[in-house]
C-alpha atoms as a PDB file:
ATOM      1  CA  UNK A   1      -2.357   2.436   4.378  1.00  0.00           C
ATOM      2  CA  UNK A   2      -0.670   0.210   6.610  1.00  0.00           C
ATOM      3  CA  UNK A   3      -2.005  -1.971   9.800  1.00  0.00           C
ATOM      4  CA  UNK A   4       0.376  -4.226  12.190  1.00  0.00           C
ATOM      5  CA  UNK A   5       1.899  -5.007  14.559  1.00  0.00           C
ATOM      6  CA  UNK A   6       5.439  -4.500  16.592  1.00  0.00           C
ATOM      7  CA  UNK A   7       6.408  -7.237  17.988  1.00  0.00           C
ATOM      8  CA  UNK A   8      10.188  -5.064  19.158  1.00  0.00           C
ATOM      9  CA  UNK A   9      11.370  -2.371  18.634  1.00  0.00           C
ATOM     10  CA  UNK A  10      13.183  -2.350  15.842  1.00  0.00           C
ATOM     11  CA  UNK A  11      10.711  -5.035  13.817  1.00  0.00           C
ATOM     12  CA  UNK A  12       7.213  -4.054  12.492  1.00  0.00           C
ATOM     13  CA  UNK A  13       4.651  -6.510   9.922  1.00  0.00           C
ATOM     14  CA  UNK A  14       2.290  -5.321   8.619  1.00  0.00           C
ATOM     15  CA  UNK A  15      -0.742  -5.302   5.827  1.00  0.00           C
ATOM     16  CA  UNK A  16      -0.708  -2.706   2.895  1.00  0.00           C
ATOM     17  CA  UNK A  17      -2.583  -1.279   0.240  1.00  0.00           C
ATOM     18  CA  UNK A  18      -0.949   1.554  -1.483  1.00  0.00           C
ATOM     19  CA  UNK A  19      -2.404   3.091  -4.534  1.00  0.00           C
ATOM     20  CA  UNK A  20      -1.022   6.223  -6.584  1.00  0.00           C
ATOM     21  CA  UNK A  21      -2.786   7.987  -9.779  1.00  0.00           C
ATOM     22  CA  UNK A  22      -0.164   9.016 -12.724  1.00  0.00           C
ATOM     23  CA  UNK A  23      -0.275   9.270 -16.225  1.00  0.00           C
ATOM     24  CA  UNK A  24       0.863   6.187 -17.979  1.00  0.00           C
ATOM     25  CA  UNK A  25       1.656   5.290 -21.703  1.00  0.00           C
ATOM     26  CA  UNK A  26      -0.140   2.410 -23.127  1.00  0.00           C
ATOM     27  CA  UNK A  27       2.447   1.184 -25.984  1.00  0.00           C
ATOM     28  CA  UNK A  28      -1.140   0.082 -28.017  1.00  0.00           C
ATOM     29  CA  UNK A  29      -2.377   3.667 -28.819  1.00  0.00           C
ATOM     30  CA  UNK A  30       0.100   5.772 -28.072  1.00  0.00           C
ATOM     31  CA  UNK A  31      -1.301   7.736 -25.857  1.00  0.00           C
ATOM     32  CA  UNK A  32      -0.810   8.988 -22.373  1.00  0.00           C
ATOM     33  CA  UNK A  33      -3.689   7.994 -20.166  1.00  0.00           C
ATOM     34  CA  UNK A  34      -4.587   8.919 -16.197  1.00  0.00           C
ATOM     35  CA  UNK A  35      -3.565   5.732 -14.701  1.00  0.00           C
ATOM     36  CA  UNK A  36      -4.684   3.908 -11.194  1.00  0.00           C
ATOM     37  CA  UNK A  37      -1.710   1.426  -9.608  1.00  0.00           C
ATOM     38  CA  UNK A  38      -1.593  -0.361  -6.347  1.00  0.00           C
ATOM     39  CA  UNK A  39      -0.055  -3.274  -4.294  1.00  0.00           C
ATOM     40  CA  UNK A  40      -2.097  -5.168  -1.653  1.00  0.00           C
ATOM     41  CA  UNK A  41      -0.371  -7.142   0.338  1.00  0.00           C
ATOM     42  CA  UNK A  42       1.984  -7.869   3.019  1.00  0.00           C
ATOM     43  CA  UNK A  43       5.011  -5.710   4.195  1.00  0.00           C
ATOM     44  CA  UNK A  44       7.748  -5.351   6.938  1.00  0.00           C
ATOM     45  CA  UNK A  45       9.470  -2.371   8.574  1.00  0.00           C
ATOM     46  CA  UNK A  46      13.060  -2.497  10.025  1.00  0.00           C
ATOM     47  CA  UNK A  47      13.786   0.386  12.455  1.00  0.00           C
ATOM     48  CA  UNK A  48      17.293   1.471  13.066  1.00  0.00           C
ATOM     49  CA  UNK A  49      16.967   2.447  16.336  1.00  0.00           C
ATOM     50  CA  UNK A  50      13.662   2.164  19.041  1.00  0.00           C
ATOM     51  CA  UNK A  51      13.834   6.035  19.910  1.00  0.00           C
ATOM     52  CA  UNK A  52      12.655   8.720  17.712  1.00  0.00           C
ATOM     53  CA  UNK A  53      13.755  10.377  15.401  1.00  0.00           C
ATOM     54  CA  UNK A  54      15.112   7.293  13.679  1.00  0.00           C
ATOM     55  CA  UNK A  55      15.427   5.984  10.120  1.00  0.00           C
ATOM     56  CA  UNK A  56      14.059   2.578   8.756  1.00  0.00           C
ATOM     57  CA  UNK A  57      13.432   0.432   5.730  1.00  0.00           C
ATOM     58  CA  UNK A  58      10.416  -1.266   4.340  1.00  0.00           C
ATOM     59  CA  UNK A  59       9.818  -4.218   1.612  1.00  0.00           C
ATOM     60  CA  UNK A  60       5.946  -4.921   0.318  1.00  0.00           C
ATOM     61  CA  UNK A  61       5.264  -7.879  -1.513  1.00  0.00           C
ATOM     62  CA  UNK A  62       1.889  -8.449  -2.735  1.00  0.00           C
ATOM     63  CA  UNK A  63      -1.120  -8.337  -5.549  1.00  0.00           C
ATOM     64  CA  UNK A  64      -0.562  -5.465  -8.202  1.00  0.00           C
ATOM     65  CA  UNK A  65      -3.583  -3.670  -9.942  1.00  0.00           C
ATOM     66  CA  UNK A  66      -3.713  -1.333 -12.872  1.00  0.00           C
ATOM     67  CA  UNK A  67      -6.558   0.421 -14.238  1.00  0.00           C
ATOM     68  CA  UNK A  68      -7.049   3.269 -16.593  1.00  0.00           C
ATOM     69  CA  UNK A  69     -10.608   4.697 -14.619  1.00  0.00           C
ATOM     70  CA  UNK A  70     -11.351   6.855 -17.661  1.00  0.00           C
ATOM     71  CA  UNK A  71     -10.883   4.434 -20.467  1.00  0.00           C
ATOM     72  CA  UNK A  72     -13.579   2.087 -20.464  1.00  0.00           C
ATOM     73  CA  UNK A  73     -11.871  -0.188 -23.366  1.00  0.00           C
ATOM     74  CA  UNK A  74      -9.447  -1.092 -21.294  1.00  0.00           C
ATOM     75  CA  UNK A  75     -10.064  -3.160 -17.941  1.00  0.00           C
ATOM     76  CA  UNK A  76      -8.027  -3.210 -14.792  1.00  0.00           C
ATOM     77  CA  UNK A  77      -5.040  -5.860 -15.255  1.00  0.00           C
ATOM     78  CA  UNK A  78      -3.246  -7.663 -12.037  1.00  0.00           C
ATOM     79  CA  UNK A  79      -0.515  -9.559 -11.072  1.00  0.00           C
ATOM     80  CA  UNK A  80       2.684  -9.764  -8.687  1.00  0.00           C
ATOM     81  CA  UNK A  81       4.088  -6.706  -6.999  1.00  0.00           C
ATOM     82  CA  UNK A  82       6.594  -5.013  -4.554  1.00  0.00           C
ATOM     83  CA  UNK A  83       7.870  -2.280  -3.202  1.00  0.00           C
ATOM     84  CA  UNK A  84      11.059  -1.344  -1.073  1.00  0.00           C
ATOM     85  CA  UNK A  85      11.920   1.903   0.523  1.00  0.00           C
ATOM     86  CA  UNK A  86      13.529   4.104   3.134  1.00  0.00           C
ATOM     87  CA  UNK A  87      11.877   6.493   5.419  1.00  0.00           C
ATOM     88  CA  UNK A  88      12.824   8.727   8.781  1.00  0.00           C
ATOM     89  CA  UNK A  89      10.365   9.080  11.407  1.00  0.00           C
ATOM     90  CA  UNK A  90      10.304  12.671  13.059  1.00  0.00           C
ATOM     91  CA  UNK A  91       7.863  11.410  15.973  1.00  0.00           C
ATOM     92  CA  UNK A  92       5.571   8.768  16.255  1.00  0.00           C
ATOM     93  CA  UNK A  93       3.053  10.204  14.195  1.00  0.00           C
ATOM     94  CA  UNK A  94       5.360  12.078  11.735  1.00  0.00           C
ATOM     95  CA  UNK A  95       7.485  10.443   8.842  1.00  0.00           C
ATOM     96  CA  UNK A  96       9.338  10.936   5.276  1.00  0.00           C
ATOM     97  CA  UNK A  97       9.685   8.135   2.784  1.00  0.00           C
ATOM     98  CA  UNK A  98      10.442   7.378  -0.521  1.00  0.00           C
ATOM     99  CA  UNK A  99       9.557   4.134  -2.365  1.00  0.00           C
ATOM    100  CA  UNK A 100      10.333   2.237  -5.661  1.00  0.00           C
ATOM    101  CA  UNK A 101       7.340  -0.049  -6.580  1.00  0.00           C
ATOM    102  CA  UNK A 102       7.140  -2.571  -9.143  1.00  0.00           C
ATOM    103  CA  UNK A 103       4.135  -4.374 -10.597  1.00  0.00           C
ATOM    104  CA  UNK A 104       3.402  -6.705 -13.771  1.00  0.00           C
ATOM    105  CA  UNK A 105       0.201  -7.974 -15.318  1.00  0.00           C
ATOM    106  CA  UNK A 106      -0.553 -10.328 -18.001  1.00  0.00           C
ATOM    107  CA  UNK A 107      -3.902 -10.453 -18.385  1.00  0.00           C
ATOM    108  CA  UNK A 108      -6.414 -10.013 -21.643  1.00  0.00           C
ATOM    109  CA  UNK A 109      -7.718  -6.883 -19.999  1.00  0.00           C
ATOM    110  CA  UNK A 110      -4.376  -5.144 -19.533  1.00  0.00           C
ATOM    111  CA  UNK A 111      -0.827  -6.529 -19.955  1.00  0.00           C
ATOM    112  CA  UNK A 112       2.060  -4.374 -18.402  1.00  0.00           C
ATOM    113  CA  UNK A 113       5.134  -4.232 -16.177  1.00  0.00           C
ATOM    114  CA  UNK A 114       5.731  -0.564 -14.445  1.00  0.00           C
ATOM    115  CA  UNK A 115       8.254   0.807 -11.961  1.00  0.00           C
ATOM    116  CA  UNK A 116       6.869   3.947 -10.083  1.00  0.00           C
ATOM    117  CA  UNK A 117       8.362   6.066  -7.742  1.00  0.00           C
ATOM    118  CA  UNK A 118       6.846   7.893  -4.758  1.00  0.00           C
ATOM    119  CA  UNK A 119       7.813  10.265  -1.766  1.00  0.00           C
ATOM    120  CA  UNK A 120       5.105  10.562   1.188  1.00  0.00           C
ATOM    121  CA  UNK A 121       4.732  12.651   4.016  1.00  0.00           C
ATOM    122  CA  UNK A 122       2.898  11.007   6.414  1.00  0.00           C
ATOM    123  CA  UNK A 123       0.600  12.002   9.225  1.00  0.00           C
ATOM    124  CA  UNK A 124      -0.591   8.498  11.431  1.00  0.00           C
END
């Protein structure tokens, strides 16, 4: 989810909070566990041109969470995140991205560092 504001064109700030479910390894047991990441923070869209259809790019810095919901020995763990990606906007309400995100924790809960990967379609 994203709110802002665009101040041009081609410019666009904005608050996220992005959160994907995946199955993630924990190195301590071994095992391969359903697995809750996210980044809340703040982000910024550049738009290559003010007409659509047009292509853009998009950085997210912000607060990282993990959490394995179904594991109730281990707790949620956070720390510093980002993301960067590319998208192409069909219309205003129609778009295509793909994004790399990166968070790490070090916490007593949960201590990790994990890249994901994601492509959305989105509706707005």
């Amino acid at each position: 989810m994203r709110v802002g504001y665009a101040p041009s064109d081609y410019f666009v700030p904005y608050i996220c909070s992005n959160y994907s479910w995946y199955r993630f390894k924990f190195a301590a047991t071994n095992n391969h566990e359903i697995t809750i990441s996210g980044l809340l923070g703040i982000g910024m869209a550049f738009y290559v041109s003010p007409t659509m259809p047009t292509s853009y790019l998009f950085v997210e810095v912000g607060q990282a969470s993990f959490k394995a919901p179904f594991k109730k020995q281990v707790g949620t763990g956070r720390g510093a995140g980002a993301a960067i990606g590319i998208g192409y906007q069909f219309t205003h309400h129609h778009s295509i991205e793909f994004s790399a995100n990166y968070g790490t924790t070090n916490s007593k809960n949960l201590a990790t560092n994990a890249w994901s990967y994601a492509i959305a379609f989105n509706l707005n």
